[in-house]
Structure formats: structure tokens, C-alpha cells
N, C-alpha and C. Protein backbone atom coordinates (compact mmCIF):
# COMPACT_ATOMS: atom_id res chain seq x y z
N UNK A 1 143.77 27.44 88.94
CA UNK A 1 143.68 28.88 89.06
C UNK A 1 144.56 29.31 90.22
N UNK A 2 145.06 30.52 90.17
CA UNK A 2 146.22 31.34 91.30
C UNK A 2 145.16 31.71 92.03
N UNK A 3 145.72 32.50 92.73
CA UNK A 3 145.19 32.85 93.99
C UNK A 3 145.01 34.42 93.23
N UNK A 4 146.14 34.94 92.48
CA UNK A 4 146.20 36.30 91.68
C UNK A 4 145.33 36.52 90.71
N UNK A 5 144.22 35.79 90.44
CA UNK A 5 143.71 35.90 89.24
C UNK A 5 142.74 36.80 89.06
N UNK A 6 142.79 37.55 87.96
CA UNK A 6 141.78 39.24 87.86
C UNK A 6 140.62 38.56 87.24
N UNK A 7 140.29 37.55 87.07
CA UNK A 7 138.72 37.00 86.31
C UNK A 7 137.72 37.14 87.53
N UNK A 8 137.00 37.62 86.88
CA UNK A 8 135.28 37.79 88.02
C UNK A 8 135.59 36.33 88.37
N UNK A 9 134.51 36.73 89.24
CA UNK A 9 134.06 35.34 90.02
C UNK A 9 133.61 34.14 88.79
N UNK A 10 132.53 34.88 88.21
CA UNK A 10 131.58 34.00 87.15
C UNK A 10 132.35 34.03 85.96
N UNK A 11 133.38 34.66 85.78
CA UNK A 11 134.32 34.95 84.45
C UNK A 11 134.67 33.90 83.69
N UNK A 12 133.92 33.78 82.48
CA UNK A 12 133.99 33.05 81.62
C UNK A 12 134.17 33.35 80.33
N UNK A 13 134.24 34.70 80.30
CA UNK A 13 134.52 35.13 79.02
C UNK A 13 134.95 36.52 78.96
N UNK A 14 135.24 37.28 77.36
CA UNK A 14 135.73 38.85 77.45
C UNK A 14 133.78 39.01 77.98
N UNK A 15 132.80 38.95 77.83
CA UNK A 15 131.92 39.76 77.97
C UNK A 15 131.21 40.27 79.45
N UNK A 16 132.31 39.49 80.07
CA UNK A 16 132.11 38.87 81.76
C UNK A 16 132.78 40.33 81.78
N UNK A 17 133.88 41.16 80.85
CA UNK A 17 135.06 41.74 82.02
C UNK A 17 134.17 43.05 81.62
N UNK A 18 134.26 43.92 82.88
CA UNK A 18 133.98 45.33 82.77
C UNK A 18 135.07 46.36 82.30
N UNK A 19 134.04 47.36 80.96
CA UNK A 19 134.87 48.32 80.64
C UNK A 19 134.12 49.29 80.80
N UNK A 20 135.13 50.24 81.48
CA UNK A 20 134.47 51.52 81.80
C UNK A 20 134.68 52.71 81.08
N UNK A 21 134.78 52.24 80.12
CA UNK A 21 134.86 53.30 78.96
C UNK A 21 134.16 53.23 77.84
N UNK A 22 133.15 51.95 78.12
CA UNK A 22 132.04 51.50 77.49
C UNK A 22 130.62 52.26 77.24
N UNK A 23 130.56 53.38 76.34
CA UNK A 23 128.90 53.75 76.89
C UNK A 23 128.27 53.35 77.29
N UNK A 24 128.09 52.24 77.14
CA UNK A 24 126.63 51.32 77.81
C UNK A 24 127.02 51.09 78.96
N UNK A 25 128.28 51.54 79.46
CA UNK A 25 128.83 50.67 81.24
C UNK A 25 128.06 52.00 82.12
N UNK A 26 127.22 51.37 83.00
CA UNK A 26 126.23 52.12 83.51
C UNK A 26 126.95 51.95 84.97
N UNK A 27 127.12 52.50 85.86
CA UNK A 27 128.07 52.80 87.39
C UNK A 27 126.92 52.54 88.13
N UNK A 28 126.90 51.95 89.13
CA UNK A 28 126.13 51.13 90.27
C UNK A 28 125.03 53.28 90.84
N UNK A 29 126.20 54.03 90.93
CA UNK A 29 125.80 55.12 91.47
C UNK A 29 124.75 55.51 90.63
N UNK A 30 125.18 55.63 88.91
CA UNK A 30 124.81 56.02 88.27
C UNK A 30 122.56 55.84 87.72
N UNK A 31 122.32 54.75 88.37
CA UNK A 31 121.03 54.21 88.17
C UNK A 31 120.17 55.06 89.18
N UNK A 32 120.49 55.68 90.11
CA UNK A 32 119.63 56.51 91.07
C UNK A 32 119.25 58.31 90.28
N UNK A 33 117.91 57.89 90.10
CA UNK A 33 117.37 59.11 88.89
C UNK A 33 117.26 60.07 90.12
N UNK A 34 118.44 61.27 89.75
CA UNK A 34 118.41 62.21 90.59
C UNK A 34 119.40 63.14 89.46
N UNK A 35 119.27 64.69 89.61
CA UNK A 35 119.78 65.33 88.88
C UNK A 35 120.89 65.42 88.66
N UNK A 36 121.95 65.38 87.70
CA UNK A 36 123.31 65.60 87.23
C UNK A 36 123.72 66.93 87.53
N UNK A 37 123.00 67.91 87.24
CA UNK A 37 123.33 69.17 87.73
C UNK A 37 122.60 69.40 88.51
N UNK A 38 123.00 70.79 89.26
CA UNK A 38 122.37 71.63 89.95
C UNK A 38 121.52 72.91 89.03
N UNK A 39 121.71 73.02 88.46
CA UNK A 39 120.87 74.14 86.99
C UNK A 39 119.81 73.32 86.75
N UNK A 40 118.01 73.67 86.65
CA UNK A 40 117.52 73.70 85.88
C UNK A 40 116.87 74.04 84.77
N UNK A 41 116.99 73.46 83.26
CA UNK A 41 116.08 74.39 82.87
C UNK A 41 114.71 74.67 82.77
N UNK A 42 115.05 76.58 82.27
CA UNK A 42 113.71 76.78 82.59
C UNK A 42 112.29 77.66 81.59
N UNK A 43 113.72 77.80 80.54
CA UNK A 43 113.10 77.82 79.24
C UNK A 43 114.56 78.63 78.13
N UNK A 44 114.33 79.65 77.42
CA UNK A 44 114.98 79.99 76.73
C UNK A 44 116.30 80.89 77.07
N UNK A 45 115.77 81.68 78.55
CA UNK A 45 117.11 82.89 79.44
C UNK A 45 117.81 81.40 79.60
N UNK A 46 117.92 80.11 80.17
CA UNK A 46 119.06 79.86 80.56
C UNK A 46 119.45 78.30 79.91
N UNK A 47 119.31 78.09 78.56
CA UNK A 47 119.19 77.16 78.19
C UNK A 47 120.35 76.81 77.54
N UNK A 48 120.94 77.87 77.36
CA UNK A 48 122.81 77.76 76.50
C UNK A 48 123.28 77.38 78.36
N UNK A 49 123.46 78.18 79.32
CA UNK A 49 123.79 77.39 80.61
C UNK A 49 123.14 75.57 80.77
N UNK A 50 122.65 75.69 80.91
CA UNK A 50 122.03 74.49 81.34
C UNK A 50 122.35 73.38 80.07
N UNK A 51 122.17 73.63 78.94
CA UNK A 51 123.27 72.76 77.74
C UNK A 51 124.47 72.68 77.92
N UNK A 52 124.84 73.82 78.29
CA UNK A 52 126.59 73.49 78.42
C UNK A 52 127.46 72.91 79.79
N UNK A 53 126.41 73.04 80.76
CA UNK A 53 126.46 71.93 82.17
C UNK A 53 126.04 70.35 82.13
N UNK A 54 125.12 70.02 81.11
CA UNK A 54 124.69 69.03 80.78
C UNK A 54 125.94 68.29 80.05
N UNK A 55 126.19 68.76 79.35
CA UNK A 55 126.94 68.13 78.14
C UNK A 55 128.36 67.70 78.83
N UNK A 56 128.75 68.77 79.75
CA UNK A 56 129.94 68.42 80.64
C UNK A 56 129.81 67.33 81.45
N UNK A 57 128.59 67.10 82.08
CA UNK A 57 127.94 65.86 82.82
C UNK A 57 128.34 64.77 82.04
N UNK A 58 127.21 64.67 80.92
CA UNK A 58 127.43 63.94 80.23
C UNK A 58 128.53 63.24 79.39
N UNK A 59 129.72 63.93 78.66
CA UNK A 59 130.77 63.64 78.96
C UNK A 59 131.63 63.22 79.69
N UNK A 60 131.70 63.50 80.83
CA UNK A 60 132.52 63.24 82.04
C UNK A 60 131.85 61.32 81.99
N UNK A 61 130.89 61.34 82.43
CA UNK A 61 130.45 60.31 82.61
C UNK A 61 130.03 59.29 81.16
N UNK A 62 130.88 59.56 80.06
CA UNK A 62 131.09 58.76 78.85
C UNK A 62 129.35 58.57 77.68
N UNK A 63 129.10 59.99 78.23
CA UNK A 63 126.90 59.23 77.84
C UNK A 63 127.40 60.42 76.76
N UNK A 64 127.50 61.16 76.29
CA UNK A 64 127.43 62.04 75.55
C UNK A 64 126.49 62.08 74.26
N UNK A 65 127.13 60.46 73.75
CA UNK A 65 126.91 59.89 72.45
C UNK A 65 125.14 59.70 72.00
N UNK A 66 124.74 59.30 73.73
CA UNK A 66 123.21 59.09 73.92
C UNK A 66 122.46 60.74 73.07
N UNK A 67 122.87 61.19 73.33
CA UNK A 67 122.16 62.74 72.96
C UNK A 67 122.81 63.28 71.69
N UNK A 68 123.95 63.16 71.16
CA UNK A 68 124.66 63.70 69.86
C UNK A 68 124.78 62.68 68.96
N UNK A 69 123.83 61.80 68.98
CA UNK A 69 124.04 60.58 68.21
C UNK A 69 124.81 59.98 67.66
N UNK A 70 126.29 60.21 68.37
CA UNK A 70 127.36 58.95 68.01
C UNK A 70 126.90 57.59 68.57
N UNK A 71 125.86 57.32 69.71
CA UNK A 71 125.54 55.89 70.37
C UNK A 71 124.38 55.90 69.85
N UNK A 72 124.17 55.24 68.65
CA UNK A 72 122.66 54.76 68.46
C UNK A 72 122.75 53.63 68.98
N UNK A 73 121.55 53.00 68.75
CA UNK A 73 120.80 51.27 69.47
C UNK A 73 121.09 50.55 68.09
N UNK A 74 120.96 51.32 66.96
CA UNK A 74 121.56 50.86 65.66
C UNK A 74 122.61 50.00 65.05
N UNK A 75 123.44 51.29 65.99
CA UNK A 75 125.25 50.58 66.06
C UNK A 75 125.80 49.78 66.54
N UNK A 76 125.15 49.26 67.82
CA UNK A 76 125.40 48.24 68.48
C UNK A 76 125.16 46.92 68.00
N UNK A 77 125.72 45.95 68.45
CA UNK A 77 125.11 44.30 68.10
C UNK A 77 124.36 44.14 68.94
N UNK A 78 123.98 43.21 68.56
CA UNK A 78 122.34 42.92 68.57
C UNK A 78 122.16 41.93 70.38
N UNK A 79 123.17 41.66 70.38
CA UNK A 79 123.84 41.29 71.49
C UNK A 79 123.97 42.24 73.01
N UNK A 80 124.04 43.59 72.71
CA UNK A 80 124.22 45.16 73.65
C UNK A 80 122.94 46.01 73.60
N UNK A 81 121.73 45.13 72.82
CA UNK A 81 120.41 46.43 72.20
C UNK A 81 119.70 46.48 73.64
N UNK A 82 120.01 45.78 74.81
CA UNK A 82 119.65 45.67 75.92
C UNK A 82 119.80 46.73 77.10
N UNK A 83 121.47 46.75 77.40
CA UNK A 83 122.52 47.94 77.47
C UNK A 83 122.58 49.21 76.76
N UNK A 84 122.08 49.31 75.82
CA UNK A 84 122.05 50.49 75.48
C UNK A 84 120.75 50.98 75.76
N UNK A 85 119.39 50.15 75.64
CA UNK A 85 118.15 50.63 76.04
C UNK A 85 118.43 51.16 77.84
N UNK A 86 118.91 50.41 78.98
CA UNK A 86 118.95 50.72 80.01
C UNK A 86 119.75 52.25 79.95
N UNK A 87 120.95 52.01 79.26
CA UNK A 87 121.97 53.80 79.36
C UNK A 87 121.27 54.45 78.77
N UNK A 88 120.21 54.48 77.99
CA UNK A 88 119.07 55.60 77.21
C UNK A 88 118.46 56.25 78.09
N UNK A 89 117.79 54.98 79.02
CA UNK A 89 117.04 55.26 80.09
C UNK A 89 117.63 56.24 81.00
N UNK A 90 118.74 55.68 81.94
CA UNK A 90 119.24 56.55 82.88
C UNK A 90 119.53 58.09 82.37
N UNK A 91 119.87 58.38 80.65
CA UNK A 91 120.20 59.65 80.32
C UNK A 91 118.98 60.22 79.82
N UNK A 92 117.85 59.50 80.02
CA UNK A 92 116.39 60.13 79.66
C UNK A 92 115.97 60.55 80.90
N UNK A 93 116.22 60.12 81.71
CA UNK A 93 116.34 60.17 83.66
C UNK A 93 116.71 61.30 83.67
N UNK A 94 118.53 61.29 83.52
CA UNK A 94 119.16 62.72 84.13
C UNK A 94 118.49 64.08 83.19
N UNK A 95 117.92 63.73 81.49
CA UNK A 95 117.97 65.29 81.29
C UNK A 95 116.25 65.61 81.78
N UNK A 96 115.41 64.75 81.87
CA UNK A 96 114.09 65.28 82.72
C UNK A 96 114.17 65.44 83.90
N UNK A 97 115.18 64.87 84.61
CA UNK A 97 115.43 65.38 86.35
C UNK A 97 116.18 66.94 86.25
N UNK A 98 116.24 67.50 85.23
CA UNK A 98 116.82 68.39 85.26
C UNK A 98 116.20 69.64 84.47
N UNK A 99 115.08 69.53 84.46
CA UNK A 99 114.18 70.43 83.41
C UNK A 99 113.11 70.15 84.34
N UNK A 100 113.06 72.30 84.57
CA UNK A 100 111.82 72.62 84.86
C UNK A 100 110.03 71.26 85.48
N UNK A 101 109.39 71.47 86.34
CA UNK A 101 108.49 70.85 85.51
C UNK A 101 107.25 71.36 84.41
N UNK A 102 107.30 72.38 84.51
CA UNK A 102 106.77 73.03 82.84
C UNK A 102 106.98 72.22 81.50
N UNK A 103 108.33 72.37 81.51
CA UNK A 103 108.71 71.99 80.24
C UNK A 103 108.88 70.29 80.65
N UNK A 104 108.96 69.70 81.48
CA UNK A 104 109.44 68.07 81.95
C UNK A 104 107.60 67.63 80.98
N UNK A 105 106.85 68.22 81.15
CA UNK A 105 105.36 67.95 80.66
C UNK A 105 105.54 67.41 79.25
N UNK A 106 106.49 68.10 78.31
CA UNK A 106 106.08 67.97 77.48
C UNK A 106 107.47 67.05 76.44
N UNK A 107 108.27 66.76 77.60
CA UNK A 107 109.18 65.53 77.14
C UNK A 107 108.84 64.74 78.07
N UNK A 108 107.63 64.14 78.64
CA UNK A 108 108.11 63.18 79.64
C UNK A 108 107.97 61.88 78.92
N UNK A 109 107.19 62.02 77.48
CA UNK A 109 107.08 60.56 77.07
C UNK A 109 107.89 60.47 75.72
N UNK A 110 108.96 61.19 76.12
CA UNK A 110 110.44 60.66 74.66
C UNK A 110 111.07 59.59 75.69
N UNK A 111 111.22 58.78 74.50
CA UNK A 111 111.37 57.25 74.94
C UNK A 111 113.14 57.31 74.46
N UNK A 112 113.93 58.39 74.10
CA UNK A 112 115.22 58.30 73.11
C UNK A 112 115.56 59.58 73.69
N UNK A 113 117.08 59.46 74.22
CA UNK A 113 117.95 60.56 74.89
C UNK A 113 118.09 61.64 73.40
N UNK A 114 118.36 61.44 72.59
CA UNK A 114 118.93 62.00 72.03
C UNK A 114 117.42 62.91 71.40
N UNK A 115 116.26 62.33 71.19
CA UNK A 115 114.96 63.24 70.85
C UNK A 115 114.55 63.88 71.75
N UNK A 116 114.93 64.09 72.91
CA UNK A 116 114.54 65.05 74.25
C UNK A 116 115.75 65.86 74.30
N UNK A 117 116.56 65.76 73.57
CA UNK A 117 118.20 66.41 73.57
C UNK A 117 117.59 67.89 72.24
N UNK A 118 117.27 66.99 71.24
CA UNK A 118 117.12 67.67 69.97
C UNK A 118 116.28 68.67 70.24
N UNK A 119 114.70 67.57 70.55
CA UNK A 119 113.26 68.86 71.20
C UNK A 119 113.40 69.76 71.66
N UNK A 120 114.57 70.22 72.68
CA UNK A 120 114.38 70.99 73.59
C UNK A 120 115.70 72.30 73.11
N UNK A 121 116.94 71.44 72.02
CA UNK A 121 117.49 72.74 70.96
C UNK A 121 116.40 73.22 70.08
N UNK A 122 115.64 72.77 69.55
CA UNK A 122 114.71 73.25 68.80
C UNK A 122 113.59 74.24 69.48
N UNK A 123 113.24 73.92 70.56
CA UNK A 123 112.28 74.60 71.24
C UNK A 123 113.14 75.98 72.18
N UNK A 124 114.37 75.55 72.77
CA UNK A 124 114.47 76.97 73.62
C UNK A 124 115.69 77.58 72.80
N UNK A 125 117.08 77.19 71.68
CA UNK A 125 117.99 77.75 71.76
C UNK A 125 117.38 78.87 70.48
N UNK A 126 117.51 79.59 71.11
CA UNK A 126 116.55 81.07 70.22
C UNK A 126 116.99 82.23 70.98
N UNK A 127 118.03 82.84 70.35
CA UNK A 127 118.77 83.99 70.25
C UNK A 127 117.66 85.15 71.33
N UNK A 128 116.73 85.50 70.28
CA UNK A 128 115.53 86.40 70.39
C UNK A 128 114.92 86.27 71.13
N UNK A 129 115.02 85.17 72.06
CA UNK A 129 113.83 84.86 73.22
C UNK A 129 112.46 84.12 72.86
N UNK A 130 112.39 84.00 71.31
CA UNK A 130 111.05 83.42 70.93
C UNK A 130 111.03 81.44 71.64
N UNK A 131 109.70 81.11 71.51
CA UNK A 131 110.10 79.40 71.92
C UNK A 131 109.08 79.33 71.26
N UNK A 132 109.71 77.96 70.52
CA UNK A 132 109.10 77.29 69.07
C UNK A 132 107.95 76.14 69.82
N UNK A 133 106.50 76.05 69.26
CA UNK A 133 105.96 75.18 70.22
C UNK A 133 104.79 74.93 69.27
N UNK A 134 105.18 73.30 68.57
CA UNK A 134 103.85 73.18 68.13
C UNK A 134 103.78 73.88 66.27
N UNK A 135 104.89 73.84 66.01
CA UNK A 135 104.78 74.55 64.94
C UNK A 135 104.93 76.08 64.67
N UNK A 136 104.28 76.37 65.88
CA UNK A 136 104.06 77.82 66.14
C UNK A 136 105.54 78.47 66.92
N UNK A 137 105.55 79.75 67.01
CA UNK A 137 106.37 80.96 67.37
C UNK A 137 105.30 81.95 68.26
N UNK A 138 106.18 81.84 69.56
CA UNK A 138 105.82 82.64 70.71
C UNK A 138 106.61 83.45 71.08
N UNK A 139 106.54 84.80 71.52
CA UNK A 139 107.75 85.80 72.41
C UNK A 139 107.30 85.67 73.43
N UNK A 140 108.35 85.69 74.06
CA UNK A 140 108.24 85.50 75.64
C UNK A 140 108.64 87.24 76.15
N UNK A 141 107.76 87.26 76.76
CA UNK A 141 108.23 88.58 77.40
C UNK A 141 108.86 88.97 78.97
């Protein structure tokens, strides 16, 4: 071996090398559950804001897929179902660190980024101000 050589230390293989363009490549920073934005939401007035700050987050930082279901646990080999459970986690992290705690009540036990993504279009993005809850239809006044 050179003295130049780009192999990790333990590098023994492609699965040794880091890609950071990997959804599942989770950033050392990235594991500290603290909010992505500064917006929270807080029900239906600011929930097109707070989606469209999220999603920029999320993008930026390659998770997107976690919530719009291009990254299922599905798609992966069976080999990554590990890695993708941990990047679920951290993006189940950032969107409840970032919601109200009102509404954090009633996603705190979605176990899947992308069903706390969906729940919460279904429940606040409502033109009219109504929020869907339970089957039921409420106006908020």
C-alpha cells in the first residue's frame, strides 16, 4: 500500500466507501434530534409555509424520498433495511421536532417518515381552514 491511498482505514470493500449522495448516508451532525427549521407547525394558517421549508430541508440534505416515497425500506436490499430504518428515524425526528406540541400528540407514534408526512397533508392542507380529524371535519375559527 502507498502512502496516497484513499481506502478507509478498515477498507475492504465498495461498502466500506462513503457516498454522500446516498439517502441512507446519515451526516455525523445530522443524528442530533433538533429542528431543521425554524417554523413550526401549528395547524392549518401555516402549513403550506412550514411544508414548503421542510421539503427544502429535506432536499438539501438528500431525505426527501423518506416522505414522497421514492425511498421505501422496500426498495432497498435487504442488506441497507438497517440504514434506511435509522434515516426514517432521524426524518421522523426532524418533522416532530418541528410540529407544534398539539399536533406532535398525535404523530408521535408513526413509526414511517413518509405516514407523518401524508397525516399531517391530510389533516391541515385545507384551503377553507377546516382540519380533518378522526374522520370528522372541524372549522377552525
Amino acid at each position: 500500500m502507498t502512502g496516497g491511498s484513499t481506502d478507509p482505514p478498515s477498507g475492504s470493500g465498495k461498502d466500506d466507501q462513503i457516498n454522500f449522495d446516498d439517502p441512507l448516508y446519515i451526516h455525523p451532525s445530522d443524528n442530533v434530534v433538533t429542528s431543521i427549521i425554524t417554523i413550526k407547525l401549528t395547524g392549518n394558517e401555516n402549513f403550506r409555509l412550514w411544508r414548503s421549508s421542510i421539503s427544502r430541508v429535506l432536499k438539501a440534505r438528500n431525505k426527501l424520498g423518506f416522505v414522497d416515497g421514492t425511498c421505501k425500506k422496500s426498495s432497498v436490499d435487504e442488506s441497507k433495511k438497517t440504514k434506511w430504518d435509522t434515516a426514517n428515524v432521524v426524518v421522523c425526528s426532524w418533522l416532530l421536532s418541528s410540529i407544534s406540541d398539539s399536533i406532535y400528540q398525535s404523530q408521535a407514534y408513526s413509526k414511517v417518515a413518509e405516514d407523518i408526512w401524508e397525516n399531517l397533508f391530510e389533516t391541515y392542507n385545507k384551503p377553507d381552514g377546516s382540519v380533518k380529524s378522526s374522520g370528522s371535519m372541524y372549522i377552525m375559527c
